[in-house]
Protein backbone atom coordinates (compact mmCIF):
# COMPACT_ATOMS: atom_id res chain seq x y z
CA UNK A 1 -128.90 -97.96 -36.35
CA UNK A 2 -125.84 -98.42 -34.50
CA UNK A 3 -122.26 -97.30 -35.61
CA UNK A 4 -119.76 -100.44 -35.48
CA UNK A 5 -116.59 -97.98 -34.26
CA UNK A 6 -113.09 -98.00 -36.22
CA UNK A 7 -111.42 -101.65 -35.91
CA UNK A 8 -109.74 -101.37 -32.62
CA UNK A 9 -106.06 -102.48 -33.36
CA UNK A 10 -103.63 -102.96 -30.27
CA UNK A 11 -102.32 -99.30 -30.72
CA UNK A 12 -105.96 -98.31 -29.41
CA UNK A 13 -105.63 -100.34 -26.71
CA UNK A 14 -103.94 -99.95 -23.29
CA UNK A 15 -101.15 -102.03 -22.02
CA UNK A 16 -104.08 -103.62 -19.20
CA UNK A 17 -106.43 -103.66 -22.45
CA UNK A 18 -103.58 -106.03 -24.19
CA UNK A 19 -103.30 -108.10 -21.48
CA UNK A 20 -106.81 -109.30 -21.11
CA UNK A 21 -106.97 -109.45 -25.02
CA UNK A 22 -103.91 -111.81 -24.64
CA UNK A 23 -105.52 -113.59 -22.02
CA UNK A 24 -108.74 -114.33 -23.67
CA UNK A 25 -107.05 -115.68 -26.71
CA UNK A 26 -104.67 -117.49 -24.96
CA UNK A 27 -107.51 -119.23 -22.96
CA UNK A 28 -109.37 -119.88 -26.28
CA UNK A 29 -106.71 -121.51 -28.12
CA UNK A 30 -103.11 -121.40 -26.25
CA UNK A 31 -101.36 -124.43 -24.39
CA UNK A 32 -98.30 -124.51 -22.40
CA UNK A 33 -95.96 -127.29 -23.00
CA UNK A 34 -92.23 -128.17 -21.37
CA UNK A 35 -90.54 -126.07 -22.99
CA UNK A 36 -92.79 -123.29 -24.45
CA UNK A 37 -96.42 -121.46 -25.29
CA UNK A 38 -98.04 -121.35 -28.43
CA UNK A 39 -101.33 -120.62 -29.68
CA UNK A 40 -103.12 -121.76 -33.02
CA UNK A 41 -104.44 -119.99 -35.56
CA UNK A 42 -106.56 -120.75 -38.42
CA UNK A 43 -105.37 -120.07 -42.48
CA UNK A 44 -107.67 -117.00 -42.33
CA UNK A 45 -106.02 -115.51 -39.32
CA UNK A 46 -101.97 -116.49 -40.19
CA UNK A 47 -101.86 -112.25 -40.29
CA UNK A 48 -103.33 -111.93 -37.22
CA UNK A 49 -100.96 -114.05 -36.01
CA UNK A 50 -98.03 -112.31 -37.63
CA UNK A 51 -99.84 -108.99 -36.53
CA UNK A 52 -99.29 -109.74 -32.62
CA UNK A 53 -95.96 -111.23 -32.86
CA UNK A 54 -94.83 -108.45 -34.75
CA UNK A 55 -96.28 -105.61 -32.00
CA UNK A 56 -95.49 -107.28 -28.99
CA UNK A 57 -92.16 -108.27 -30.42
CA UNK A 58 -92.37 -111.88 -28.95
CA UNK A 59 -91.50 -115.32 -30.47
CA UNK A 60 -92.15 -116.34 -34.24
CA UNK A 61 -95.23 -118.04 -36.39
CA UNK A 62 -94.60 -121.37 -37.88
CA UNK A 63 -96.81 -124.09 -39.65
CA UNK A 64 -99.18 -126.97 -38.58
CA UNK A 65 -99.30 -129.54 -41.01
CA UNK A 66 -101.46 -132.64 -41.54
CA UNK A 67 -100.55 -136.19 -42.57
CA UNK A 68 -100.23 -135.28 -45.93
CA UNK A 69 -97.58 -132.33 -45.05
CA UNK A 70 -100.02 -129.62 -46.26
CA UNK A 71 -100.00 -126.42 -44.40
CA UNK A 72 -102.97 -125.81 -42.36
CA UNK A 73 -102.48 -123.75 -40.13
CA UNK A 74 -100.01 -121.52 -38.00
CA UNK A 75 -98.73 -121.21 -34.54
CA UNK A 76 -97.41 -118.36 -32.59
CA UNK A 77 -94.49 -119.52 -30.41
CA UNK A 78 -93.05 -117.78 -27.11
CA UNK A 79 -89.64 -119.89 -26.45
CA UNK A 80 -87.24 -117.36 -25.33
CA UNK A 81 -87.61 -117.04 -21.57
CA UNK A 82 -87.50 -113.05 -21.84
CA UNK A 83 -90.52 -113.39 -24.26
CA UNK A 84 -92.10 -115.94 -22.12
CA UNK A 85 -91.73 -113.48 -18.50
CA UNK A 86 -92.98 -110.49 -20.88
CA UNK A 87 -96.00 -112.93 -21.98
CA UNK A 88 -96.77 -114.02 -18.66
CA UNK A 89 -96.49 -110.02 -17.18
CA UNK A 90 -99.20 -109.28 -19.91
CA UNK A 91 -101.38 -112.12 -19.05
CA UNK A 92 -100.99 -112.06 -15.37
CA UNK A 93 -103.90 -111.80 -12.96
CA UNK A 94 -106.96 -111.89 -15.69
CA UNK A 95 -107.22 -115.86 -16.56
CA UNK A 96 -110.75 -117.12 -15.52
CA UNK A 97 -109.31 -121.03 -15.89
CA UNK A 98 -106.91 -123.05 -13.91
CA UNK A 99 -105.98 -124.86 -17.26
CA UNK A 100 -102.89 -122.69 -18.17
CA UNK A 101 -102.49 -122.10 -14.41
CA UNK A 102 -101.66 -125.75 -14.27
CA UNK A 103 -99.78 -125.94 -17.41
CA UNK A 104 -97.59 -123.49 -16.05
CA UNK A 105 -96.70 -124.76 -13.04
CA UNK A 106 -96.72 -128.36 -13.91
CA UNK A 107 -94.11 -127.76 -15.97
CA UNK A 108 -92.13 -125.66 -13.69
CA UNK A 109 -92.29 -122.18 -15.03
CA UNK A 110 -92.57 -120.38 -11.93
CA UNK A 111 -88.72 -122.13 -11.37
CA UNK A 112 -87.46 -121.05 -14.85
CA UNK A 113 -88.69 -117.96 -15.22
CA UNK A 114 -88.68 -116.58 -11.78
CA UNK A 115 -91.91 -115.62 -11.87
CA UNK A 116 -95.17 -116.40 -10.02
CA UNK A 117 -98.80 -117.08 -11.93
CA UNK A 118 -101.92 -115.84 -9.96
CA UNK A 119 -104.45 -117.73 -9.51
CA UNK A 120 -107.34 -117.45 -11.69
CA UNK A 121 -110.64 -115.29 -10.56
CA UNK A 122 -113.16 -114.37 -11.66
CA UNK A 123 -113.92 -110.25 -13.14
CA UNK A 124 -116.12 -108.67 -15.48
CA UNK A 125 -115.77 -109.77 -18.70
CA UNK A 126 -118.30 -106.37 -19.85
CA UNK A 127 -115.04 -104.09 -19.04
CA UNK A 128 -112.18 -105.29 -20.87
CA UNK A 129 -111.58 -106.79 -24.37
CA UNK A 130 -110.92 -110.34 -22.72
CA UNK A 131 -113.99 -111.76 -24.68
CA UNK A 132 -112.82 -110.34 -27.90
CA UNK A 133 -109.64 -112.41 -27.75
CA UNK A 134 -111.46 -115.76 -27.02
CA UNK A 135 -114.27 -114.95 -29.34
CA UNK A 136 -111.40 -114.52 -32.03
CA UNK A 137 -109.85 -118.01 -30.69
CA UNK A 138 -113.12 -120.16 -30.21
CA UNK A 139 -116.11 -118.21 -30.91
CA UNK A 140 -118.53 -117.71 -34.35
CA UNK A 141 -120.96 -115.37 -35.43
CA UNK A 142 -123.91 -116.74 -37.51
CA UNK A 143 -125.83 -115.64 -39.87
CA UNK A 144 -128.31 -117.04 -42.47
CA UNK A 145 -131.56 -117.99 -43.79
CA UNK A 146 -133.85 -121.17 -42.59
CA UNK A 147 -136.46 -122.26 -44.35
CA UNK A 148 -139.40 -124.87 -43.66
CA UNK A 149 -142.32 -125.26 -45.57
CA UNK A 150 -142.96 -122.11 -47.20
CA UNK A 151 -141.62 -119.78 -44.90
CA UNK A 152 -138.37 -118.15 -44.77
CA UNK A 153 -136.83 -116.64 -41.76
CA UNK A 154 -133.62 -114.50 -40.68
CA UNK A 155 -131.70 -116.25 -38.01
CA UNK A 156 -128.32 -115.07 -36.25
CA UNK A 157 -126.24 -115.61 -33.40
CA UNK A 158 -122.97 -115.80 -31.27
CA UNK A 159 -121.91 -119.31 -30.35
CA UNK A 160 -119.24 -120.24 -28.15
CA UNK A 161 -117.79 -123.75 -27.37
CA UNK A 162 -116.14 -125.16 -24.65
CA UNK A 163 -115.05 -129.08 -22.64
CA UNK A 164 -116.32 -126.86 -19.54
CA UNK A 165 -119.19 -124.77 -18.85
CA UNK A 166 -117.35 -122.91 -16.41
CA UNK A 167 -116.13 -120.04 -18.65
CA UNK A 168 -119.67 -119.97 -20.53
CA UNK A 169 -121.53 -119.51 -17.42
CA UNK A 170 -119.37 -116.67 -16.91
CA UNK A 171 -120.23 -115.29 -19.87
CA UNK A 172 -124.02 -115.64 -19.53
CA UNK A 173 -124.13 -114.10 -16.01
CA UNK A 174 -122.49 -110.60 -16.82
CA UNK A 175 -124.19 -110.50 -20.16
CA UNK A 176 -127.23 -111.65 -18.36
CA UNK A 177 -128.54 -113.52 -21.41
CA UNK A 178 -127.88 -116.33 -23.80
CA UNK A 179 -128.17 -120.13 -22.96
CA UNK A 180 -126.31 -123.26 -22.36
CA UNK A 181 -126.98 -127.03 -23.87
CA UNK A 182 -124.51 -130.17 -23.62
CA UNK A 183 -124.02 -131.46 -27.04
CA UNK A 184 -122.52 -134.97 -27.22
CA UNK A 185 -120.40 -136.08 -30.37
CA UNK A 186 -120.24 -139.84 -31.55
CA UNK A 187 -116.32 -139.68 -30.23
CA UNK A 188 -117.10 -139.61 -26.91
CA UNK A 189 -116.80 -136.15 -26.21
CA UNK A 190 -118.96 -133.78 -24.72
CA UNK A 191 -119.09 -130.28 -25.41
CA UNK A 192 -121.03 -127.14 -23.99
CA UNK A 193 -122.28 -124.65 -26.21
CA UNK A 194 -123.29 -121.26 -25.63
CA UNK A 195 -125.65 -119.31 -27.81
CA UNK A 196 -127.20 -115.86 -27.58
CA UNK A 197 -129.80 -115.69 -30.78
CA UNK A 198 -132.32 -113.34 -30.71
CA UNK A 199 -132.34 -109.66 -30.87
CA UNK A 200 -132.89 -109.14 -27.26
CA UNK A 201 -130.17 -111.61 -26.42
CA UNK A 202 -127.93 -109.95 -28.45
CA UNK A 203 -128.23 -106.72 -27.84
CA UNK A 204 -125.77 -106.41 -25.05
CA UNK A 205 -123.29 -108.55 -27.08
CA UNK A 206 -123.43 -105.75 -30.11
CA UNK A 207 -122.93 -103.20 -27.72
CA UNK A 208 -119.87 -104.94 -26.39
CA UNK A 209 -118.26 -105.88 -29.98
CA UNK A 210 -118.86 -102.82 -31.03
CA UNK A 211 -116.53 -101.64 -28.13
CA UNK A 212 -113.82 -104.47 -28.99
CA UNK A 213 -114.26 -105.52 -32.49
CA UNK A 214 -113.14 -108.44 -33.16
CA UNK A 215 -109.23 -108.52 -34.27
CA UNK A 216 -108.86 -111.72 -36.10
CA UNK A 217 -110.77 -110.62 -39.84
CA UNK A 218 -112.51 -114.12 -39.91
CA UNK A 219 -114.68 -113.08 -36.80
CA UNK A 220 -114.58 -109.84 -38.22
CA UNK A 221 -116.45 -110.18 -41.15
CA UNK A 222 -118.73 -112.44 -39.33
CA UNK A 223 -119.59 -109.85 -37.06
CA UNK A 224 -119.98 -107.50 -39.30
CA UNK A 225 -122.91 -109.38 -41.33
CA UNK A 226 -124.34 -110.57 -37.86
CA UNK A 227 -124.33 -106.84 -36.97
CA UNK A 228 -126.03 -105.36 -40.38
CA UNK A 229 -128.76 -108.49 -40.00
CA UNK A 230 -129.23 -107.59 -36.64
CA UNK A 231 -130.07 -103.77 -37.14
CA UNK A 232 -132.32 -104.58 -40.80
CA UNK A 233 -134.42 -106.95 -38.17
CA UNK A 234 -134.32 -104.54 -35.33
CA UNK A 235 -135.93 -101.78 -37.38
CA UNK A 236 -138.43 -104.41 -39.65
CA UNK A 237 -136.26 -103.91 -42.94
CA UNK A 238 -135.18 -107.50 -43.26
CA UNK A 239 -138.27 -108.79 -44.86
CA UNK A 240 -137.53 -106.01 -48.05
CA UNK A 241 -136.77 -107.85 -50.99
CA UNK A 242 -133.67 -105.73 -51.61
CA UNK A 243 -132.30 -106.64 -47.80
CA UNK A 244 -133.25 -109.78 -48.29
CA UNK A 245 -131.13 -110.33 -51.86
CA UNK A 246 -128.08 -108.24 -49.87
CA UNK A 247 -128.02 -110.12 -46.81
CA UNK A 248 -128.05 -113.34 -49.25
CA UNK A 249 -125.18 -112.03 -51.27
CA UNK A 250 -122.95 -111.15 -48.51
CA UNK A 251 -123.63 -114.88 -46.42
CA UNK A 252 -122.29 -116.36 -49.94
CA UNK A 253 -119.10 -114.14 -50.50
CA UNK A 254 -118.23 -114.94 -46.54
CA UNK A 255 -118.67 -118.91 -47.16
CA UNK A 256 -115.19 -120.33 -47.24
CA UNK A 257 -117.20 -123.32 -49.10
CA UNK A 258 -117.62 -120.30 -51.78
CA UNK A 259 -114.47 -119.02 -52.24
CA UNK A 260 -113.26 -119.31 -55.70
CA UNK A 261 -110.14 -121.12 -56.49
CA UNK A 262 -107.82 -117.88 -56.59
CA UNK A 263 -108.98 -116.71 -53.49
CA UNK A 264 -108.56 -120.24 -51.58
CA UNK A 265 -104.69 -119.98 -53.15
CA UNK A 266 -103.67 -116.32 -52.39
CA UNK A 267 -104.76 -117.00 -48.83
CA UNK A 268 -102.46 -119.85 -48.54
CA UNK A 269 -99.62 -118.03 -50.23
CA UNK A 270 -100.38 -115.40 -47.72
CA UNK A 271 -99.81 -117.98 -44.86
CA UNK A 272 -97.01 -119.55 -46.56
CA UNK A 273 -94.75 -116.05 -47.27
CA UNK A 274 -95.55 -115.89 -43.91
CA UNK A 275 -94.07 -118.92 -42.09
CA UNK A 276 -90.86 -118.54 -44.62
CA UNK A 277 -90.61 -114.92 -43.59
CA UNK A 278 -89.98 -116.22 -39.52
CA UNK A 279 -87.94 -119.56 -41.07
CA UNK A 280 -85.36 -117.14 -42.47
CA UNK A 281 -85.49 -115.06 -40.00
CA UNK A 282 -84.82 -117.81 -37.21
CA UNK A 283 -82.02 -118.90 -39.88
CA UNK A 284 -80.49 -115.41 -39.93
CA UNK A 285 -80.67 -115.68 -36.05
CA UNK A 286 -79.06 -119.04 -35.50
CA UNK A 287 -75.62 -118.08 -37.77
């Protein structure tokens, strides 16, 4: 069975190792706008997010709201031009996308901050933990039970979504597995999805995680389950009543859908302490 390694936190990593972590996530879920950077993170992830700010010492978190003005979700924001040149150092020279390559010049960074973006290329996204920051932005690991008929089957599998298959195919050529479909919604928009789901297609993708785990603990614990499923099926244990009844359990107690009422309410504390912690702190700042 294979060992998942020790959750590799930034201190593990090497200053190139943070950049292409930075750069995946910022690809995933970042956007550049006049005046600064940001990227979005879900209520599960607000520590994450608090986390990175924290060690790289850049910008602050604050809240997303919805119409109703609830909280739901956070933001990390780079506005200080110091923070922004230190961002862009880290993230420099290992984007795949012209997206935030044309963010950044459209609004005139390169004049502000005195500081020229490469151009994106293309690398190997097997060598660095670049995937593990996008994965922890846009991707999800699945696992769970389908049933038709009478039968009952294991299923499992990394998905990845994106407006442009351009990043996916990138993806699928190093890992040399997986496959693509074009999924249109009722809005109008079109999506491309990316799925590696069977034990051979995954393979290759366990060995990698296990590498980079995962930072962000929603993907985390997804991975985790997707990674004990994958070695009870591997080695024909998943069909024992007792895996069966485990695997079961732990799909339920990772369902957000699940989580009881306490839970659902120290999480959003948790984000809330949070975004206070940076509002006082930017209050402290401005006196």
């Amino acid at each position: 069975m294979n060992n998942i390694n020790k959750l590799k936190f930034l201190n593990d990593y090497t200053e190139e190792e943070k950049g292409y972590y930075l750069s995946g996530l910022f690809e995933g879920d970042g956007n550049i706008y006049t005046r600064r950077f940001m990227i979005v993170f879900s209520i599960e992830d607000a520590e994450l997010a608090h986390y990175l700010c924290q060690h790289f010492k850049m910008g602050y978190i604050d809240g997303k709201y919805n119409s109703k003005k609830e909280l739901t979700a956070v933001a990390w924001y780079i506005m200080n031009q110091s923070d922004q040149k230190k961002f862009i150092n880290y993230i420099n020279g290992k984007l795949l996308t012209y997206k935030r390559y044309d963010q950044f010049y459209k609004y005139n960074f390169d004049k502000s901050l005195k500081i020229m973006l490469n151009k994106p290329k293309e690398f190997n996204v097997l060598m660095n933990p670049w995937l593990t920051g996008f994965t922890d932005a846009d991707g999800y690991f699945y696992t769970g039970f389908q049933t038709y008929k009478n039968s009952t089957w294991l299923k499992f599998h990394l998905e990845l979504s994106q407006k442009d298959k351009y990043i996916l195919e990138i993806i699928q050529k190093y890992f040399n597995t997986g496959n693509i479909i074009k999924r249109n919604y009722s809005s109008d928009i079109t999506a491309y999805i990316y799925k590696a789901q069977s034990e051979k297609a995954m393979k290759p993708f366990i060995e990698y995680f296990n590498n980079y785990p995962p930072l962000s603990v929603r993907r985390y614990k997804q991975y985790l389950l997707l990674n004990i499923a994958y070695n009870l099926k591997l080695n024909n244990l998943h069909k024992l009543t007792n895996s069966t009844l485990m695997l079961k359990e732990l799909i339920l107690l990772q369902s957000m859908k699940y989580m009881s009422l306490n839970m659902k309410e120290e999480l959003n504390k948790k984000m809330k302490n949070i975004v206070n912690y940076y509002k006082n702190l930017r209050n402290l700042n401005d006196k």
